[in-house]
Protein backbone atom coordinates (compact mmCIF):
# COMPACT_ATOMS: atom_id res chain seq x y z
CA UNK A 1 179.60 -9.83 308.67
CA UNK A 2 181.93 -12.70 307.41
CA UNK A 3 184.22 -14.77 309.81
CA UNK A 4 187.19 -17.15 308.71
CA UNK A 5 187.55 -19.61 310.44
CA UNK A 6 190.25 -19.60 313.62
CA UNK A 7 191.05 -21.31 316.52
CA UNK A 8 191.14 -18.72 318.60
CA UNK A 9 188.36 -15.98 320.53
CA UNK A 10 187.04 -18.66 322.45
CA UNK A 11 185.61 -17.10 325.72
CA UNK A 12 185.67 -19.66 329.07
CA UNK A 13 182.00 -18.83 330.14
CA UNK A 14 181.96 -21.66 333.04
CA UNK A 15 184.09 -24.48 334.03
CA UNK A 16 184.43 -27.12 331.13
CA UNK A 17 182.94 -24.58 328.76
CA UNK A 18 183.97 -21.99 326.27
CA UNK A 19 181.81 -20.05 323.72
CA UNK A 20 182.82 -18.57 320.62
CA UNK A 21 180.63 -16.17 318.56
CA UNK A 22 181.39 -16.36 315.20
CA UNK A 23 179.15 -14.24 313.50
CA UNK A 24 175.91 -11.45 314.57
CA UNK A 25 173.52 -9.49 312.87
CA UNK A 26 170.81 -6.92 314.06
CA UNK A 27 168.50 -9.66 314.84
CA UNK A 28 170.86 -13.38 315.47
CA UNK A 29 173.95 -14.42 317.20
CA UNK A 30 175.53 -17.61 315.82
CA UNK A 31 177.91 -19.06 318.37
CA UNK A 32 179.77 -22.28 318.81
CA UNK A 33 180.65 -24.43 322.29
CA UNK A 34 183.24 -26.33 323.41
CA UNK A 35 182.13 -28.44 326.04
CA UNK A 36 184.42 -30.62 328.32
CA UNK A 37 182.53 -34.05 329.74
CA UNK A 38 181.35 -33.99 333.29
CA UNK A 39 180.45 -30.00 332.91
CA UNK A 40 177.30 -28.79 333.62
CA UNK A 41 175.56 -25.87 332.05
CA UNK A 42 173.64 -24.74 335.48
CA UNK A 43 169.33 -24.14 335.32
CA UNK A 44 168.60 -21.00 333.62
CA UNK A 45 166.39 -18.49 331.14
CA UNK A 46 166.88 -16.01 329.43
CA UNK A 47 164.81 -13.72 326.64
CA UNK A 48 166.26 -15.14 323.58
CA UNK A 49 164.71 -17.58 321.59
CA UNK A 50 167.79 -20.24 321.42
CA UNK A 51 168.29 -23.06 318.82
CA UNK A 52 171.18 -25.75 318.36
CA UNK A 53 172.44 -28.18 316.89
CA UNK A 54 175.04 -31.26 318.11
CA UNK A 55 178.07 -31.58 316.00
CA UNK A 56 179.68 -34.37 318.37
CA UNK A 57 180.07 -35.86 321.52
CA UNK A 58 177.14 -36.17 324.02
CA UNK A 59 175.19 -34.11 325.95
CA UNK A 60 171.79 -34.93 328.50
CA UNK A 61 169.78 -31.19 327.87
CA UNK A 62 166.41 -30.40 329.81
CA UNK A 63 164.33 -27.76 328.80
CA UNK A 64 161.09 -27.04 330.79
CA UNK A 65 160.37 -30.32 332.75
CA UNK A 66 161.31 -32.37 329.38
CA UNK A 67 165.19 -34.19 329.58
CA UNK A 68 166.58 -35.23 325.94
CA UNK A 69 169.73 -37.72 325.38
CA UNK A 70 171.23 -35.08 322.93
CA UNK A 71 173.61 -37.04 319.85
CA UNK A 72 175.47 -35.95 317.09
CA UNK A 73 173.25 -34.58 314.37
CA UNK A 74 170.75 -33.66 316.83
CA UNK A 75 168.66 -29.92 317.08
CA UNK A 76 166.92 -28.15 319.93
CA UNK A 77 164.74 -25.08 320.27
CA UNK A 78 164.20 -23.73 323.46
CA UNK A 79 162.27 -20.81 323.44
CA UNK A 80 162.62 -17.66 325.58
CA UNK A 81 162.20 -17.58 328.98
CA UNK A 82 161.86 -21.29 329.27
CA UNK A 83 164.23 -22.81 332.31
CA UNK A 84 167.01 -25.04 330.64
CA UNK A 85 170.00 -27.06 331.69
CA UNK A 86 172.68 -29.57 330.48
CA UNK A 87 174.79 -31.97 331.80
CA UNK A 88 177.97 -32.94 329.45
CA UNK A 89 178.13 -36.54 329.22
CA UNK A 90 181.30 -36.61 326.55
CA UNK A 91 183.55 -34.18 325.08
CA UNK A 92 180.99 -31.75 322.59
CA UNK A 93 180.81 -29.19 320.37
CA UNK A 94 177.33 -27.27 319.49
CA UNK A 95 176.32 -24.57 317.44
CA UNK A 96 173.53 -22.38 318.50
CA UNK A 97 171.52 -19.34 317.32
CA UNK A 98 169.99 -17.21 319.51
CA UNK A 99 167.64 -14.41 318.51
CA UNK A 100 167.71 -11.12 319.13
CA UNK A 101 170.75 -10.95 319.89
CA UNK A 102 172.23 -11.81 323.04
CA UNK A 103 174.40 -8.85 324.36
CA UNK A 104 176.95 -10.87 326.51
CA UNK A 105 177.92 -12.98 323.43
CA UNK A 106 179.35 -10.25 321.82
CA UNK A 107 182.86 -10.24 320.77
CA UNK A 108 185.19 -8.18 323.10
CA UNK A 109 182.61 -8.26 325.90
CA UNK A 110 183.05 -10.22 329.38
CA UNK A 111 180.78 -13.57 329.18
């Protein structure tokens, strides 16, 4: 799967915060975030093993009972299952992997 980049097929998922997918395979989902400040990405878990990275802005992420000042050029890896949140402290855009797959992410579906 290739994707060029576009500015559009960005998906509002919650207030303050769309998602695009911009590529898959069998096993990964690579996605990218848009995140508006003074959003919050609500405590949750899921399966998938997820891993990201902070392109810019500023973010405050727990995962588990840890709580990380997130900056540009910054990675996480939360693992699956594991109860996770994040409060958007400035404007922010992410990338993230998550393996296998996560159905919801994919392109033409409801978020």
């Amino acid at each position: 799967m290739f994707n060029k980049c576009s500015s559009s097929g960005y998906k509002q998922v919650l207030d303050g915060i769309k998602l695009k997918t911009l590529v898959h395979g069998d096993k990964t989902l690579f996605a990218e975030f848009h995140l508006e400040k003074g959003s919050q990405l609500p405590r949750h878990a899921h399966p998938q093993e997820q891993t990201g990275y902070l392109i810019s802005g500023r973010i405050r992420l727990s995962i588990g009972e840890d709580i990380f000042e997130v900056e540009p050029g910054d990675s996480w890896c939360i693992l699956g299952n594991v109860e996770h949140r994040a409060e958007i402290l400035e404007d922010s855009l992410a990338i993230e992997v998550f393996s296998p797959v996560r159905e919801d992410y994919l392109p033409d579906r409801p978020a």
